[in-house]
PDB file of N, CA and C in Angstrom:
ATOM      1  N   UNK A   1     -64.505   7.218-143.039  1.00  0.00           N
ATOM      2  CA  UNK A   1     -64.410   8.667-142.923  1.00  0.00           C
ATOM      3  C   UNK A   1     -65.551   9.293-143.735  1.00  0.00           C
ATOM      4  N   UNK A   2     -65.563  10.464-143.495  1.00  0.00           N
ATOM      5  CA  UNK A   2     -67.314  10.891-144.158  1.00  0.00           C
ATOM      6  C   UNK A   2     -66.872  11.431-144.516  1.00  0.00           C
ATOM      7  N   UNK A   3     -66.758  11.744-145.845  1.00  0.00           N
ATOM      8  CA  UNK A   3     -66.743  12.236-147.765  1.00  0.00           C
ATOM      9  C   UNK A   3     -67.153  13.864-146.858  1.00  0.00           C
ATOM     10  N   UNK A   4     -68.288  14.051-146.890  1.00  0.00           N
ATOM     11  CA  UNK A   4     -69.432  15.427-146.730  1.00  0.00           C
ATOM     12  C   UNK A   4     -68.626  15.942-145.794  1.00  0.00           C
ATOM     13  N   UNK A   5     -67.959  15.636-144.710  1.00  0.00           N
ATOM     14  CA  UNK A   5     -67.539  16.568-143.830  1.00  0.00           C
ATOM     15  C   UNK A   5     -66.287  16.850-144.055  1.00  0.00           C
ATOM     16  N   UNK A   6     -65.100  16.093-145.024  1.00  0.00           N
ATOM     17  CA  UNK A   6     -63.830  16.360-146.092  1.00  0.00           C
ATOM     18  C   UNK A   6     -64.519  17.303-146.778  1.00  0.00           C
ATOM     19  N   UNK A   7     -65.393  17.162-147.752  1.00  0.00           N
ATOM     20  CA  UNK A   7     -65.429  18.365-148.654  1.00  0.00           C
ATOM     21  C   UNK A   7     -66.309  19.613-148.094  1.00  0.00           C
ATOM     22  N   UNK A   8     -67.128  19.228-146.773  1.00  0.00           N
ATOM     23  CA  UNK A   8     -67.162  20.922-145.885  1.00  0.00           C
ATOM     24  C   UNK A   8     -66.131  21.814-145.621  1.00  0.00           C
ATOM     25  N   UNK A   9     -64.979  20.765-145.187  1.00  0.00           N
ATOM     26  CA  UNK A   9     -63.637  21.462-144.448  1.00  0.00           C
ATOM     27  C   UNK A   9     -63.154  22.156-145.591  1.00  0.00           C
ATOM     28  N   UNK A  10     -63.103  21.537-146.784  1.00  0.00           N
ATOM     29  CA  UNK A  10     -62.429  21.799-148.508  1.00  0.00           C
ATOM     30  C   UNK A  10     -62.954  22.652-148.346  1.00  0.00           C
ATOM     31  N   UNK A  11     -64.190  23.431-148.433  1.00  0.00           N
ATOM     32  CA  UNK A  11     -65.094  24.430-148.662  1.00  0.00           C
ATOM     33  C   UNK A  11     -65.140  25.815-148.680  1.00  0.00           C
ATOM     34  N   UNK A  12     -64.150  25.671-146.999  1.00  0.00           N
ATOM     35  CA  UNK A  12     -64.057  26.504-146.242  1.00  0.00           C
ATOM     36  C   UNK A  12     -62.127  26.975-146.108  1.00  0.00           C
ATOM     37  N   UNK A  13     -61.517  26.239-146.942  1.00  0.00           N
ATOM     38  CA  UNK A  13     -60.766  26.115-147.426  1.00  0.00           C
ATOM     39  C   UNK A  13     -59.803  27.285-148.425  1.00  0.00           C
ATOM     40  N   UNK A  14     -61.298  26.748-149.575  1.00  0.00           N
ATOM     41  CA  UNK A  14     -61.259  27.115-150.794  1.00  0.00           C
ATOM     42  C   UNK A  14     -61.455  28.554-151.105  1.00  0.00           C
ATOM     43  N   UNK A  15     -61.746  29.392-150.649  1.00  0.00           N
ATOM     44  CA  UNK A  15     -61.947  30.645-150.869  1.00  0.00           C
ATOM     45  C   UNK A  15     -60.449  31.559-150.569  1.00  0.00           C
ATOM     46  N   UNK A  16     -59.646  30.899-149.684  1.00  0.00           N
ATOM     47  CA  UNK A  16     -57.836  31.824-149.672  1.00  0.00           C
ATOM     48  C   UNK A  16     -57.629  31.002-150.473  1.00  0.00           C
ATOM     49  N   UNK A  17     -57.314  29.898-151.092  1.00  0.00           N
ATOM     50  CA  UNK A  17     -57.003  29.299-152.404  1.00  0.00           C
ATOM     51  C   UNK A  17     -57.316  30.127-153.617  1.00  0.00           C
ATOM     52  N   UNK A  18     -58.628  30.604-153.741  1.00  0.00           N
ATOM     53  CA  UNK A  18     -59.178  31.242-155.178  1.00  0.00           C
ATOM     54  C   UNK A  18     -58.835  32.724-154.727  1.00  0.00           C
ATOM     55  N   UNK A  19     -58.402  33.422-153.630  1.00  0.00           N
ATOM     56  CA  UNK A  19     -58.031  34.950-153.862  1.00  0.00           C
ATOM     57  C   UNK A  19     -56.708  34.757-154.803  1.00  0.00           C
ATOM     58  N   UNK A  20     -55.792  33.761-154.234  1.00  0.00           N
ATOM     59  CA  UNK A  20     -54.532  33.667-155.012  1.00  0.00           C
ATOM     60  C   UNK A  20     -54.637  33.191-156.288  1.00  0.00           C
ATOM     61  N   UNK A  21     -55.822  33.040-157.044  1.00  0.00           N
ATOM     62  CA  UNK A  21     -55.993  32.585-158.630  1.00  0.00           C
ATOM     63  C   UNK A  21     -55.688  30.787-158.334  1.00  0.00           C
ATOM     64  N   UNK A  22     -55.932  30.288-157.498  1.00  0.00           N
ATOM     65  CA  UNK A  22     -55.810  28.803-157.506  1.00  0.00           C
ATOM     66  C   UNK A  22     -57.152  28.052-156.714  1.00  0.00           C
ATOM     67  N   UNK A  23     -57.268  26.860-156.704  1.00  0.00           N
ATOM     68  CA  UNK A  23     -58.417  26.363-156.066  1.00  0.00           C
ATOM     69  C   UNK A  23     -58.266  24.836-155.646  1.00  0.00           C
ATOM     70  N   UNK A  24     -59.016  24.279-155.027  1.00  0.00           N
ATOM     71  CA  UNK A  24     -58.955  22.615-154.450  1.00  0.00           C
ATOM     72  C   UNK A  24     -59.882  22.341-154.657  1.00  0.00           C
ATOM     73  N   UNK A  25     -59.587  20.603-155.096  1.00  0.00           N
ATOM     74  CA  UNK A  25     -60.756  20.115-155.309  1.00  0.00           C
ATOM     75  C   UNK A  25     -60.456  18.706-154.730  1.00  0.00           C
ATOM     76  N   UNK A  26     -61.950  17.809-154.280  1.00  0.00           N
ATOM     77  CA  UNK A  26     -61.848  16.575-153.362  1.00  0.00           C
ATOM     78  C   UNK A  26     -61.264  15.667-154.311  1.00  0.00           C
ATOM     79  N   UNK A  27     -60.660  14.461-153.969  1.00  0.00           N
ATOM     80  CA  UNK A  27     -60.637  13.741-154.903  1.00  0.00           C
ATOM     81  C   UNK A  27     -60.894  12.175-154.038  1.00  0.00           C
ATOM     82  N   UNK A  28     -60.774  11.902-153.312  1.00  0.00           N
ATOM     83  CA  UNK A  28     -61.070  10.884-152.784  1.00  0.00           C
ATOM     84  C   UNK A  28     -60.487  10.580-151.321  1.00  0.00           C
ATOM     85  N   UNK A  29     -61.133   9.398-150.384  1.00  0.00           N
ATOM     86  CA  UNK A  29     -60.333   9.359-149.371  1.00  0.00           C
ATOM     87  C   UNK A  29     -60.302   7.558-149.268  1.00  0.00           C
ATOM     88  N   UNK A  30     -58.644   7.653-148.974  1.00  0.00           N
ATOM     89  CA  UNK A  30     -58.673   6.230-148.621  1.00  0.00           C
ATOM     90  C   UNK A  30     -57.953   5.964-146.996  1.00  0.00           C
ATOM     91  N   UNK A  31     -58.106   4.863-146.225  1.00  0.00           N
ATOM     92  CA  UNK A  31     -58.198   4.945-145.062  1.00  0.00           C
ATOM     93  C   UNK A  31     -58.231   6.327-144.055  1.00  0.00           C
ATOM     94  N   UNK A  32     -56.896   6.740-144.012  1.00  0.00           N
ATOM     95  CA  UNK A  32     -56.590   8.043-143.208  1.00  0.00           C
ATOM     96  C   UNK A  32     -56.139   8.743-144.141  1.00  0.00           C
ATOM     97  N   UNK A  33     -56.196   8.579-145.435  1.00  0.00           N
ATOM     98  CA  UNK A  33     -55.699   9.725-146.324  1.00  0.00           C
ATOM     99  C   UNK A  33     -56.693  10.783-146.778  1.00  0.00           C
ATOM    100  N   UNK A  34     -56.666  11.579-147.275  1.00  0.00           N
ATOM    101  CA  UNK A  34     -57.525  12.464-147.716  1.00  0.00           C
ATOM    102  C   UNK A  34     -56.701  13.266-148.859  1.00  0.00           C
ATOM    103  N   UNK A  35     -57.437  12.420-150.510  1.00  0.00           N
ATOM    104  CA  UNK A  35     -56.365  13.049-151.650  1.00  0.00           C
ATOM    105  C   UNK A  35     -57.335  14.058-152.459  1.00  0.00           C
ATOM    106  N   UNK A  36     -56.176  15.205-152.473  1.00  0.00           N
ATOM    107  CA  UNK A  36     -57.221  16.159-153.181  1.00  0.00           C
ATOM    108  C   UNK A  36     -56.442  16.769-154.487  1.00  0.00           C
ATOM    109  N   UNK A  37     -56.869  17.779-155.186  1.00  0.00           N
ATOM    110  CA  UNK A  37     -56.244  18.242-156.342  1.00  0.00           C
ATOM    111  C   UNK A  37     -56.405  19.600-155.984  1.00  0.00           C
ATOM    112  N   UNK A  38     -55.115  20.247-156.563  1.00  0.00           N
ATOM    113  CA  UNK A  38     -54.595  21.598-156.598  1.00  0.00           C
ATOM    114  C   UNK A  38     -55.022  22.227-157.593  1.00  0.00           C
ATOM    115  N   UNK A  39     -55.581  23.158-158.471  1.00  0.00           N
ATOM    116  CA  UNK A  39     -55.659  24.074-159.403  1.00  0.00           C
ATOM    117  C   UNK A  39     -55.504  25.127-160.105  1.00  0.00           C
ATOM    118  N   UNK A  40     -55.563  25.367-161.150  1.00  0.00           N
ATOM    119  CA  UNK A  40     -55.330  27.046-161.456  1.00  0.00           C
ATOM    120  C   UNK A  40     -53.854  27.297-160.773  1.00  0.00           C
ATOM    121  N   UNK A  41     -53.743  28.160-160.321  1.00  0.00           N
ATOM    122  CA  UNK A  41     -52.599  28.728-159.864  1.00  0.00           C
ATOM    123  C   UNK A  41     -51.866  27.980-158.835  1.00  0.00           C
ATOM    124  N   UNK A  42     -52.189  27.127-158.445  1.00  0.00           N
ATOM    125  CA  UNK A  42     -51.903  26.566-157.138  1.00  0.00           C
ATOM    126  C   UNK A  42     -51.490  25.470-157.854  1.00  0.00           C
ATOM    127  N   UNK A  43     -51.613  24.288-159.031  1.00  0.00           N
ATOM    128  CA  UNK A  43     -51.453  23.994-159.691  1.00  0.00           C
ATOM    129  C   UNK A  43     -49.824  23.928-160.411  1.00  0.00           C
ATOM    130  N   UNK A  44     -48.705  23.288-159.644  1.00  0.00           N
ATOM    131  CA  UNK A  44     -47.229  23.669-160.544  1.00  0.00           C
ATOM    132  C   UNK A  44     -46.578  24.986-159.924  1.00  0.00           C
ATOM    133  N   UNK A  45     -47.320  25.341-158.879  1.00  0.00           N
ATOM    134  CA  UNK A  45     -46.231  26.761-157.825  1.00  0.00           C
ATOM    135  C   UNK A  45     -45.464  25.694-156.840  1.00  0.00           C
ATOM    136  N   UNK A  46     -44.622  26.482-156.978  1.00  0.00           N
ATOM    137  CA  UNK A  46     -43.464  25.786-156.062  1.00  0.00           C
ATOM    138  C   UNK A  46     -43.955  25.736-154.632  1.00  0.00           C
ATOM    139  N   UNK A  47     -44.465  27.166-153.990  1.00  0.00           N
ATOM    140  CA  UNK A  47     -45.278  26.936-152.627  1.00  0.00           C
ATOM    141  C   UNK A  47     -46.164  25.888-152.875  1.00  0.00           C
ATOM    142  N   UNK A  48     -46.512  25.039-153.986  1.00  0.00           N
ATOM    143  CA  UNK A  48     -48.301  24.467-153.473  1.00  0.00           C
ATOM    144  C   UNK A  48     -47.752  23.412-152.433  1.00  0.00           C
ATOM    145  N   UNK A  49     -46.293  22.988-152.630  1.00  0.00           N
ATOM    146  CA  UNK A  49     -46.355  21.878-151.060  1.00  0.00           C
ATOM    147  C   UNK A  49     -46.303  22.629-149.667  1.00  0.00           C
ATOM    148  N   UNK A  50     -45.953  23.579-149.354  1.00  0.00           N
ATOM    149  CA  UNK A  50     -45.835  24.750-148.594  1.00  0.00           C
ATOM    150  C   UNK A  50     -47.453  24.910-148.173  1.00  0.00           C
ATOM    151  N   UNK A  51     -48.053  25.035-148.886  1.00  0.00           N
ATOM    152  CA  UNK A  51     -49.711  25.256-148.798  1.00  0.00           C
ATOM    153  C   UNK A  51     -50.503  23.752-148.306  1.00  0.00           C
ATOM    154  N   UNK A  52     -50.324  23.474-149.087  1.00  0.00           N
ATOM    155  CA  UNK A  52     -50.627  21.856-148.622  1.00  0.00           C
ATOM    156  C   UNK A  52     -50.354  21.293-147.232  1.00  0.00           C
ATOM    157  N   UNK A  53     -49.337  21.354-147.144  1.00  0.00           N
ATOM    158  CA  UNK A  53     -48.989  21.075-145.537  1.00  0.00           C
ATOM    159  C   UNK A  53     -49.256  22.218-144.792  1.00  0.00           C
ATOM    160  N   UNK A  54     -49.377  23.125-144.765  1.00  0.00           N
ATOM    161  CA  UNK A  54     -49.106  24.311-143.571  1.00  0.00           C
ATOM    162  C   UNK A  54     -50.585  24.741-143.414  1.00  0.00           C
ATOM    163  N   UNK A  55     -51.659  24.535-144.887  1.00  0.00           N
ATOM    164  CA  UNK A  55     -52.661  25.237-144.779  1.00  0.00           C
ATOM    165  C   UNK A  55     -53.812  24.118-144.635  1.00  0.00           C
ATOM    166  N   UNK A  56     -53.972  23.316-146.132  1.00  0.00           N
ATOM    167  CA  UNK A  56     -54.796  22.564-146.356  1.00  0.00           C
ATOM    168  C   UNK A  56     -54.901  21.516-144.868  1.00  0.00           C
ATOM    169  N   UNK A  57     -53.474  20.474-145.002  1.00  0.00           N
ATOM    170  CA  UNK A  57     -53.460  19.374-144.506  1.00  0.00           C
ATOM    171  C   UNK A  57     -53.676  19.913-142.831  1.00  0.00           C
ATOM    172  N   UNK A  58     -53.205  21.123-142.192  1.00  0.00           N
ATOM    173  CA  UNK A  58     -53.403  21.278-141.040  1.00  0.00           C
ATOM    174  C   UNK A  58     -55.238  21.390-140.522  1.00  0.00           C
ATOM    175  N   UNK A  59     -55.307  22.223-141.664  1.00  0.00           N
ATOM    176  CA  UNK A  59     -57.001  22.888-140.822  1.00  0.00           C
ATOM    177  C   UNK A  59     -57.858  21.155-141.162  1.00  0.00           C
ATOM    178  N   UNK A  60     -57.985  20.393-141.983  1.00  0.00           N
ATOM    179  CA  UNK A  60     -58.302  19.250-142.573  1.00  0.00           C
ATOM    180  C   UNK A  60     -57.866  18.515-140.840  1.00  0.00           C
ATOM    181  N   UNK A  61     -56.666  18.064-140.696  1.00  0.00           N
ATOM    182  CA  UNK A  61     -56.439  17.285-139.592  1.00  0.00           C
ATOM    183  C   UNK A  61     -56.931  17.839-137.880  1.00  0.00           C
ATOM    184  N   UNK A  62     -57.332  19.200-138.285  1.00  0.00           N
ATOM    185  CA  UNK A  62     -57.870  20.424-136.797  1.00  0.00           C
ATOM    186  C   UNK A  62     -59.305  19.587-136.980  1.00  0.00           C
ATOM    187  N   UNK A  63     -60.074  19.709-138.021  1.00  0.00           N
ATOM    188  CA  UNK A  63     -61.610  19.523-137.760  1.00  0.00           C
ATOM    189  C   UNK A  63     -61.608  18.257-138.215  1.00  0.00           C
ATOM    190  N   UNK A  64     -61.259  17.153-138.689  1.00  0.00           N
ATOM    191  CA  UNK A  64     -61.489  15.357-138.684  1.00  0.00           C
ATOM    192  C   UNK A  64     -59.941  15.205-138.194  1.00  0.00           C
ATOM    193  N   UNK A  65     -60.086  14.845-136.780  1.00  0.00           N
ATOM    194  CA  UNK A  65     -58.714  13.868-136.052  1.00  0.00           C
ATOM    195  C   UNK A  65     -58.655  12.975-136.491  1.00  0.00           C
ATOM    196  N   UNK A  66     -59.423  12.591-137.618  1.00  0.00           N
ATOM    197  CA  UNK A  66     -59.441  10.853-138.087  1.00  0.00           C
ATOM    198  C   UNK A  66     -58.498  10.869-139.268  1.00  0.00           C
ATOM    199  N   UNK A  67     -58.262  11.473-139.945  1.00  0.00           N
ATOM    200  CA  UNK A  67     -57.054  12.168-141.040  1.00  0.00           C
ATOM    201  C   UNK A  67     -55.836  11.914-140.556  1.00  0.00           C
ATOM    202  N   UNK A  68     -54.710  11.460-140.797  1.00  0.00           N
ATOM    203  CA  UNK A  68     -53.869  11.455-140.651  1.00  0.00           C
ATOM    204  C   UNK A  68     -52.705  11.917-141.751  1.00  0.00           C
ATOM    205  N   UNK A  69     -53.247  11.669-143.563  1.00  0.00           N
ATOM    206  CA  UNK A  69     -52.061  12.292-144.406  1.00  0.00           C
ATOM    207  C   UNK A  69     -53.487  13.094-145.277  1.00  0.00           C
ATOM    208  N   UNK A  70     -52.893  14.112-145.922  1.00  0.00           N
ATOM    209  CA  UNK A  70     -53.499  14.956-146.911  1.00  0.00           C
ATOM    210  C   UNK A  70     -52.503  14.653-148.311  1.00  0.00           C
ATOM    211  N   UNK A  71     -52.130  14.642-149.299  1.00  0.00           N
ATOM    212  CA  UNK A  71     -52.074  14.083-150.438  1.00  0.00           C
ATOM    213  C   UNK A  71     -52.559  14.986-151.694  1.00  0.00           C
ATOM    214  N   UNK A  72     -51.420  15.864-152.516  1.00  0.00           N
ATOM    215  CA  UNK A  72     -52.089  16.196-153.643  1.00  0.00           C
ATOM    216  C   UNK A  72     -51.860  15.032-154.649  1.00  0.00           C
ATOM    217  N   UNK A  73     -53.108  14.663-155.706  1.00  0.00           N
ATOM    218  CA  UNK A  73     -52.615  14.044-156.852  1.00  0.00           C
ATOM    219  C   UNK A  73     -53.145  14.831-157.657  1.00  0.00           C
TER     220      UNK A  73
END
């Protein structure tokens, strides 16, 4: 899986993350996973799995079909 085009998608991502005082960051990918980190505000909110799945992990699995789980650690 190509690193550069995970952290394009992150990118584009990241900017409704930081209006809400929170942010993402890459952290690695292993086979079909793609593990990233939550921050700031996003970071310990009860929505961040809510976000994660509905926001991150969807648009992530829209532009690389090769993704199959998204993963905060």
């Amino acid at each position: 899986m190509d690193e550069d085009k995970v952290k394009s998608v992150i990118s584009k991502i990241r900017p409704a993350l930081q209006r809400d005082g929170g942010d993402i960051k890459f952290v690695s990918t292993d086979g079909e996973t793609v593990k990233i980190r939550l921050t700031g505000a996003c970071a310990g909110c009860p929505l961040a799995t809510i976000t994660l799945k509905s926001t991150v992990e969807r648009i992530i699995k829209q532009e690389i079909p090769q993704v199959k789980k998204v993963v905060a650690v």
